[in-house]
N, C-alpha and C. Protein backbone atom coordinates (compact mmCIF):
# COMPACT_ATOMS: atom_id res chain seq x y z
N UNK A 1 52.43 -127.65 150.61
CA UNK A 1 52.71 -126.26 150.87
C UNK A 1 52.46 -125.42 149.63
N UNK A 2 52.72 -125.82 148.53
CA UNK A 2 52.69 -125.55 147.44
C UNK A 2 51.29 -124.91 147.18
N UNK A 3 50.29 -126.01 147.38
CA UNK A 3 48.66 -125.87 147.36
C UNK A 3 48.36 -124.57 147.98
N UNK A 4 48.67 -124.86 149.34
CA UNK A 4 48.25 -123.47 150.10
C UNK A 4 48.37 -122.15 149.93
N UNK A 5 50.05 -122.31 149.15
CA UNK A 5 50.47 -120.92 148.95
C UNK A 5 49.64 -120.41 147.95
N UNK A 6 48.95 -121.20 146.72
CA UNK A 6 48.17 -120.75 145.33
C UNK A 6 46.43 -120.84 145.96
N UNK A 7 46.29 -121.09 147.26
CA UNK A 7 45.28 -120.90 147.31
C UNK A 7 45.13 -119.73 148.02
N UNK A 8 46.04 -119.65 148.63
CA UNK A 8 45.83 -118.18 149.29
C UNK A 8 46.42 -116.57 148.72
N UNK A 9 47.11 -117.03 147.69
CA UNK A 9 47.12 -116.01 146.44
C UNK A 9 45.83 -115.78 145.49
N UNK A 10 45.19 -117.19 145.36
CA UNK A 10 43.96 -116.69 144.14
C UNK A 10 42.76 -116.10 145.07
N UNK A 11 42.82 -116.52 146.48
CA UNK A 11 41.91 -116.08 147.31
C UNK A 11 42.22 -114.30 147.66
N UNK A 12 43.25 -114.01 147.67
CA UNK A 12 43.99 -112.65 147.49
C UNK A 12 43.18 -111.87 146.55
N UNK A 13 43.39 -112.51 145.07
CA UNK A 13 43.35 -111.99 143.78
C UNK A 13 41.40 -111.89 144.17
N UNK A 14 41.00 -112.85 144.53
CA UNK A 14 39.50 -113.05 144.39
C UNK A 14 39.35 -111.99 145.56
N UNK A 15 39.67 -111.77 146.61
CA UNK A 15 38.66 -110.63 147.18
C UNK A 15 39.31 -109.01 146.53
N UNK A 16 40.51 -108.93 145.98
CA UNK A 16 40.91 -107.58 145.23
C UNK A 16 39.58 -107.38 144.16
N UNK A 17 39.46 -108.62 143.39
CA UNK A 17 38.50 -108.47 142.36
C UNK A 17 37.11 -108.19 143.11
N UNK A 18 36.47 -108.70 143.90
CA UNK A 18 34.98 -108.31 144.51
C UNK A 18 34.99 -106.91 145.28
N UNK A 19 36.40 -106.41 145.50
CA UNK A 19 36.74 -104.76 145.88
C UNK A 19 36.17 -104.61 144.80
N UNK A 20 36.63 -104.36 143.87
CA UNK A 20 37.31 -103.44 142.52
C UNK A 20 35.61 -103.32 141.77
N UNK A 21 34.44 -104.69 141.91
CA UNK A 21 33.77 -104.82 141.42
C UNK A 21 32.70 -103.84 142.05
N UNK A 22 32.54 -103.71 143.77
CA UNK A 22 32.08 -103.05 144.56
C UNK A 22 31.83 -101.42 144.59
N UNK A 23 33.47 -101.58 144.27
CA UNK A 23 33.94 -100.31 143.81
C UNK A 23 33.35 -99.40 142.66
N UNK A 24 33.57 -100.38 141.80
CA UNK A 24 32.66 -99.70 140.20
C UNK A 24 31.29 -99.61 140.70
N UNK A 25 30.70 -100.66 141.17
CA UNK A 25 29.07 -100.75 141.61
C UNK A 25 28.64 -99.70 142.04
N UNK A 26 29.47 -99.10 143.00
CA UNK A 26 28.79 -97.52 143.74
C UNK A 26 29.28 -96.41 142.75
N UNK A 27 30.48 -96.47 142.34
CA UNK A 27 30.50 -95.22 141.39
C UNK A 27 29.32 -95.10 140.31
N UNK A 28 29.06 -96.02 139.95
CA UNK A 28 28.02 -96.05 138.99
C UNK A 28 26.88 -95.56 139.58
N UNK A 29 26.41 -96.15 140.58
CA UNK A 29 25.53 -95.54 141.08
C UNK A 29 25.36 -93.90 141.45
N UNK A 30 26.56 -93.42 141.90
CA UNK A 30 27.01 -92.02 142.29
C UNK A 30 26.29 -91.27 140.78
N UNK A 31 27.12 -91.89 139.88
CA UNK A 31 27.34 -90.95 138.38
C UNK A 31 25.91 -91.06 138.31
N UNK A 32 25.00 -92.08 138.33
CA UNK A 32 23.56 -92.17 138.02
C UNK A 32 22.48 -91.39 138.99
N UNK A 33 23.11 -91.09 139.94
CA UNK A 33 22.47 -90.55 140.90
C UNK A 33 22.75 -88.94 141.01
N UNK A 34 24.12 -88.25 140.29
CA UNK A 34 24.33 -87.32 139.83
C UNK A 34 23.48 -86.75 138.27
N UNK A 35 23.39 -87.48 137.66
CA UNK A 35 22.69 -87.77 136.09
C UNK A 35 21.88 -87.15 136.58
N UNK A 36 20.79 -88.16 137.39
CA UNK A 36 19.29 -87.78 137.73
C UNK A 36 19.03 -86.49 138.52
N UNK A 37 19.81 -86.11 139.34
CA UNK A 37 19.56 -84.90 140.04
C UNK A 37 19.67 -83.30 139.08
N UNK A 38 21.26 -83.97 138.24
CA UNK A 38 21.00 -82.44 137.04
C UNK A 38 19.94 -82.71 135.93
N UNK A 39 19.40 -83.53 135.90
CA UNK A 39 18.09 -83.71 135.22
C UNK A 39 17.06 -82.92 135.57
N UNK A 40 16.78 -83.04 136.74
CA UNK A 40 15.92 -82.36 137.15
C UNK A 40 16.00 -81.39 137.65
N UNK A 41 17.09 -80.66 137.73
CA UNK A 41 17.07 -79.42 138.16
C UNK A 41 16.61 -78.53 137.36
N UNK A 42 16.18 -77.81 138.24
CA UNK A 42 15.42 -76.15 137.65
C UNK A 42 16.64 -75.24 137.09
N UNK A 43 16.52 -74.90 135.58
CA UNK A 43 17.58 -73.89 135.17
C UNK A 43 17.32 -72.13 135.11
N UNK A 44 18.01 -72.00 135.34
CA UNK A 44 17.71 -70.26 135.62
C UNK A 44 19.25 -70.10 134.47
N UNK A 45 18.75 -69.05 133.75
CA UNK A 45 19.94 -68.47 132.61
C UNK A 45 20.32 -66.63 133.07
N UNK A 46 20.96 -66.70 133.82
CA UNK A 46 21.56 -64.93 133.89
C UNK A 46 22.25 -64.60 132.77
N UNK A 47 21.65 -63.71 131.80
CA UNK A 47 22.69 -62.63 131.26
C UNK A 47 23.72 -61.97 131.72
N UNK A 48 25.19 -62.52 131.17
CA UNK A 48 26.13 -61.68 132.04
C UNK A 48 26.53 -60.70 130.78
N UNK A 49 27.12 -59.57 131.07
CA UNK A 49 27.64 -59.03 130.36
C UNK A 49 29.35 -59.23 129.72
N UNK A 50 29.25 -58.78 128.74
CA UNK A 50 30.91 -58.62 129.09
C UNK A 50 31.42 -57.45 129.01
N UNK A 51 32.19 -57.36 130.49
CA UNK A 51 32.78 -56.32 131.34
C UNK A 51 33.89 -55.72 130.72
N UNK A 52 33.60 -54.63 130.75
CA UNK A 52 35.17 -53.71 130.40
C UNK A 52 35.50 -53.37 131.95
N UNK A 53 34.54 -52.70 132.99
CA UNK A 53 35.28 -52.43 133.97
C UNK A 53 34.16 -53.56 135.06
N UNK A 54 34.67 -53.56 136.15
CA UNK A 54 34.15 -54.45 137.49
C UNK A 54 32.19 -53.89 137.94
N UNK A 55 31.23 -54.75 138.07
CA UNK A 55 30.18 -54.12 138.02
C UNK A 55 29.83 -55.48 139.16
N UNK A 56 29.49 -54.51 140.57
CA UNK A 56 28.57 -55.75 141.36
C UNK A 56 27.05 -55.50 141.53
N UNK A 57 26.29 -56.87 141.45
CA UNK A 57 25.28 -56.76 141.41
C UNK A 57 24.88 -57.19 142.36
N UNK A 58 23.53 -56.38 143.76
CA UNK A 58 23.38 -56.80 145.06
C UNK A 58 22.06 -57.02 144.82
N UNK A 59 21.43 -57.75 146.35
CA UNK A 59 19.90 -57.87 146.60
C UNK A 59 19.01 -56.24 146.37
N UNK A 60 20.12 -55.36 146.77
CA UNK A 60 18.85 -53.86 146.43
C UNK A 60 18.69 -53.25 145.22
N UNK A 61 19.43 -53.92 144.48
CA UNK A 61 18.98 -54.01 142.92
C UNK A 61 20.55 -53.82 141.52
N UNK A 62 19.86 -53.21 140.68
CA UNK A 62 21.13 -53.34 140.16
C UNK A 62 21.59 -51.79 139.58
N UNK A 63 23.17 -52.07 139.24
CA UNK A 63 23.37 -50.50 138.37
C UNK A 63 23.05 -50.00 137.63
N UNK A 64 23.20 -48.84 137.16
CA UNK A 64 22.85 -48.17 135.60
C UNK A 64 24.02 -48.65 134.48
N UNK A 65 25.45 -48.99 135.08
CA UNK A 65 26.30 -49.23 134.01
C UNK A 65 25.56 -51.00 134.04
N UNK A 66 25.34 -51.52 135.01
CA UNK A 66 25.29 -53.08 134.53
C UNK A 66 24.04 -53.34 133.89
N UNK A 67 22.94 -52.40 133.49
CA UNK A 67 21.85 -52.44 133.10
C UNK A 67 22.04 -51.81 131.41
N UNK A 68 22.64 -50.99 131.01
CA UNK A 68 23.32 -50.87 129.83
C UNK A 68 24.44 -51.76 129.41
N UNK A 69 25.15 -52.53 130.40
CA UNK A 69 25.99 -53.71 129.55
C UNK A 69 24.97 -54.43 128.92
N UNK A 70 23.68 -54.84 129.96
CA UNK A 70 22.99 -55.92 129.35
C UNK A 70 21.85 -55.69 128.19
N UNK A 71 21.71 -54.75 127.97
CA UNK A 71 20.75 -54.36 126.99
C UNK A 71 22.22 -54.49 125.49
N UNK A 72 23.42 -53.78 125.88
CA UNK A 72 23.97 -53.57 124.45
C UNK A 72 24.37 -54.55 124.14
N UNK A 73 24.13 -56.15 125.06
CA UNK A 73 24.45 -57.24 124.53
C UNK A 73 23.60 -58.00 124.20
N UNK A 74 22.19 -57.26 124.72
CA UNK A 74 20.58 -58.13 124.10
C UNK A 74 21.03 -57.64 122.56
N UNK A 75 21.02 -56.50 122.55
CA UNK A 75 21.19 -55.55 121.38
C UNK A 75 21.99 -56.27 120.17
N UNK A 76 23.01 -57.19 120.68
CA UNK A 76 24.14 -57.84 119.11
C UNK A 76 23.52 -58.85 119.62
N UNK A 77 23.13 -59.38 120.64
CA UNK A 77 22.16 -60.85 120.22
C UNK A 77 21.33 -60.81 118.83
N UNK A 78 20.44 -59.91 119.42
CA UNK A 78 18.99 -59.73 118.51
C UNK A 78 19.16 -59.40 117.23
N UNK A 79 20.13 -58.09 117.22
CA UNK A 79 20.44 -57.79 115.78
C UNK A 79 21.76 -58.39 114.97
N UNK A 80 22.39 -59.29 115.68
CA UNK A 80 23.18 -60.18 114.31
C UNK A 80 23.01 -61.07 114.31
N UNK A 81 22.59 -61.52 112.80
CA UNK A 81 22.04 -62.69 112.60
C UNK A 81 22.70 -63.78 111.34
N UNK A 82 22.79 -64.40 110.91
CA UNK A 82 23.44 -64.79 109.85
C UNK A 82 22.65 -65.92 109.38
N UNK A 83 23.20 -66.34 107.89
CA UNK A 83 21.70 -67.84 107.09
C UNK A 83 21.48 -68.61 107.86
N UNK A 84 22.98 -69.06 108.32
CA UNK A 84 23.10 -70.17 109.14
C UNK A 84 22.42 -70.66 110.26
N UNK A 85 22.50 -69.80 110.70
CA UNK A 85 21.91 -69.32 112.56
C UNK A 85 20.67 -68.50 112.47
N UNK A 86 19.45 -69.29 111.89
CA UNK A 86 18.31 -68.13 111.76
C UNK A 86 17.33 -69.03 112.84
N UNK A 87 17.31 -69.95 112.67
CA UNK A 87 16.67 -70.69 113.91
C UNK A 87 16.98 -70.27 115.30
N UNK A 88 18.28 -70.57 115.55
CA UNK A 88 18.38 -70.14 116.92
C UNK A 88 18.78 -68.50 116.76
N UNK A 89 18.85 -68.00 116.20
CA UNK A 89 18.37 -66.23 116.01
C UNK A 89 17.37 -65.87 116.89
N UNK A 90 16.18 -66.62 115.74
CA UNK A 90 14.75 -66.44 116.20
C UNK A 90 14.29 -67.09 117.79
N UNK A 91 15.01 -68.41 117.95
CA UNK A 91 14.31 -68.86 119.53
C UNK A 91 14.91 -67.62 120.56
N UNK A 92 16.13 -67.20 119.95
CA UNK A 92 17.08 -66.24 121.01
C UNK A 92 16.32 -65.07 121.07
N UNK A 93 15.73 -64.20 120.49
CA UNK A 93 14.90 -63.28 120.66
C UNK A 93 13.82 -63.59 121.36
N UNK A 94 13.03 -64.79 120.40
CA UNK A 94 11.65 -64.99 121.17
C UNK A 94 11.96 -65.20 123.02
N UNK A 95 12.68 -65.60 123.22
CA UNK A 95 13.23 -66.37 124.30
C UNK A 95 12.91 -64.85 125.63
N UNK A 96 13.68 -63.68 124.83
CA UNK A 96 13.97 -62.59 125.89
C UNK A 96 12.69 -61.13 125.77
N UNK A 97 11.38 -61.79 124.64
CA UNK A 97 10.24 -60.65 124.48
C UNK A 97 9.05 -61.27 125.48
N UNK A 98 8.34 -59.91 125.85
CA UNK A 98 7.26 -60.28 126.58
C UNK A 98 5.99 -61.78 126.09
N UNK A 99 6.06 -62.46 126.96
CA UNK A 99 4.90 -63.39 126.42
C UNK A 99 3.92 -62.85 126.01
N UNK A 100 3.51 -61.31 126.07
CA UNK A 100 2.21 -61.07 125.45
C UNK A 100 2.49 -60.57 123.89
N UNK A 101 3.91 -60.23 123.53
CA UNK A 101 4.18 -59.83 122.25
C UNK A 101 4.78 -60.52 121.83
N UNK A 102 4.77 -61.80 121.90
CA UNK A 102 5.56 -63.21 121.01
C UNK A 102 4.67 -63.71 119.80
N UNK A 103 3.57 -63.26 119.89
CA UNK A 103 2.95 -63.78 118.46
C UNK A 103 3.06 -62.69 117.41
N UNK A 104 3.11 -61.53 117.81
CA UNK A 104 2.86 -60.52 117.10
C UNK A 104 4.68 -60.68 116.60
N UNK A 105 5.97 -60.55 117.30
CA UNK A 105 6.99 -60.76 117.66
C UNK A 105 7.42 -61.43 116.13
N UNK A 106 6.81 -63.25 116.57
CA UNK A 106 7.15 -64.51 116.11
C UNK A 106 6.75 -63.91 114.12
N UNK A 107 5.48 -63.39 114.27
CA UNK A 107 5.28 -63.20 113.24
C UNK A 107 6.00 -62.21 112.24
N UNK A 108 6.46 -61.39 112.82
CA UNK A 108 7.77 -60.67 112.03
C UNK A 108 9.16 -61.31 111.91
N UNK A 109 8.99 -61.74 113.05
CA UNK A 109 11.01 -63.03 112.80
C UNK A 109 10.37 -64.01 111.52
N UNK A 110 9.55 -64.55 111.84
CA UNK A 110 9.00 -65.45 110.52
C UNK A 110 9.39 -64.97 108.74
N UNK A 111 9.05 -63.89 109.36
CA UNK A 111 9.01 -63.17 107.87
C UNK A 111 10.48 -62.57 106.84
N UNK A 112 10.74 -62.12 108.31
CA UNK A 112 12.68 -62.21 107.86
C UNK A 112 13.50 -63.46 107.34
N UNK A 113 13.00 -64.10 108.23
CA UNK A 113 13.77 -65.72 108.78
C UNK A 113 13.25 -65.69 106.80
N UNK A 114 12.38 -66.37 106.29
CA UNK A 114 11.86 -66.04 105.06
C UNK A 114 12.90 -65.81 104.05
N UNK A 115 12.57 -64.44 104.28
CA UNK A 115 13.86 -63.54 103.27
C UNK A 115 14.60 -63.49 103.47
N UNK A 116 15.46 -64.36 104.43
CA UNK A 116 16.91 -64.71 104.43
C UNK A 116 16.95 -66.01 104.20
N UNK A 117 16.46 -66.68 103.85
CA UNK A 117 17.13 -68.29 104.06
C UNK A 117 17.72 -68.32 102.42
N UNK A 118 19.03 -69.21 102.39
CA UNK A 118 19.09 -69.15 100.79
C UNK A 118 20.16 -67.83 100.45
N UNK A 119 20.16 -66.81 101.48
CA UNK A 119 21.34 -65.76 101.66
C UNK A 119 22.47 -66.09 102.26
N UNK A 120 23.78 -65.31 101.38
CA UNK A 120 24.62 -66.24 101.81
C UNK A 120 25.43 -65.00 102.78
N UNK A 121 24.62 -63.87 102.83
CA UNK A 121 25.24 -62.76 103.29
C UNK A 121 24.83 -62.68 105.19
N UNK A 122 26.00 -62.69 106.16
CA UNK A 122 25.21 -61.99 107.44
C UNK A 122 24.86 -60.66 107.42
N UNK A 123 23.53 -60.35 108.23
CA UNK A 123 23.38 -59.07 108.42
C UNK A 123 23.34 -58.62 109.39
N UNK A 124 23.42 -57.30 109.49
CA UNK A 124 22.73 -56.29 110.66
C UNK A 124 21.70 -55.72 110.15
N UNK A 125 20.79 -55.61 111.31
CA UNK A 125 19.29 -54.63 110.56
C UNK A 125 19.26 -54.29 111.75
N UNK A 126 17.98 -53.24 111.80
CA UNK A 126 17.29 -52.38 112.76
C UNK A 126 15.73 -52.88 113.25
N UNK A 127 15.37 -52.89 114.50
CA UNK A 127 13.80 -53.39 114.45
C UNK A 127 12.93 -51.95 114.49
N UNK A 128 12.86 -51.06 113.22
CA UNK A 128 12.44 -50.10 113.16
C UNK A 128 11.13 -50.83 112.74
N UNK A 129 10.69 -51.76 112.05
CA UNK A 129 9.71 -51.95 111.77
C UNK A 129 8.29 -52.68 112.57
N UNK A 130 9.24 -53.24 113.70
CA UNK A 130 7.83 -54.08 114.87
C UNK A 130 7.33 -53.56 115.57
């Protein structure tokens, strides 16, 4: 009796364990199958603003206040910059100018990027000069 009872406990224990193993087997798969799908997804980046008051934006286009949030926040994108952060400064601008004025663009961030590296000061400037 003895026998039986430990065989039908480890037989217990043995199909809990081929659950448990089953179990992990598909989650893994899930997580890997989640992995791969945000892999490949297509990213789209919206500029949101940040809101002082409520602004909705519909299919027939957009507001005049939500169209000035987003410019005065292109606006401290573009123009603050610091030593540190001159790389992604520069991709962050290039990122939001016409593809036909990115060389002409690239070639003035270049030149700043330049005369700042080695500064230990952040600035603000003006693009009075491009």
């Amino acid at each position: 009796m003895d026998y039986s009872y430990q065989h039908a406990q480890s037989q217990r224990v043995l199909r809990q364990r081929n659950l448990l193993g089953i179990a992990a087997i598909v989650l893994a798969g899930a997580v890997a199958l989640l992995l791969l799908m945000s892999a490949t997804r297509s990213r789209e980046i919206v500029l949101q603003p940040v809101l002082g008051s409520p602004v909705t934006v519909s299919s027939s286009g957009v507001s005049r206040e939500y169209l000035e949030l987003v410019t005065r926040d292109t606006a401290v994108l573009t123009l603050n910059r610091s030593p540190g952060s001159l790389d992604y400064w520069m991709k962050s601008v290039l990122a939001i100018v016409s593809p036909r004025a990115q060389g002409t663009i690239k070639a003035d961030l270049l030149k700043i990027v330049n005369e700042q590296r080695g500064s230990s000061m952040s600035q603000f400037f003006t693009l009075e000069g491009m």
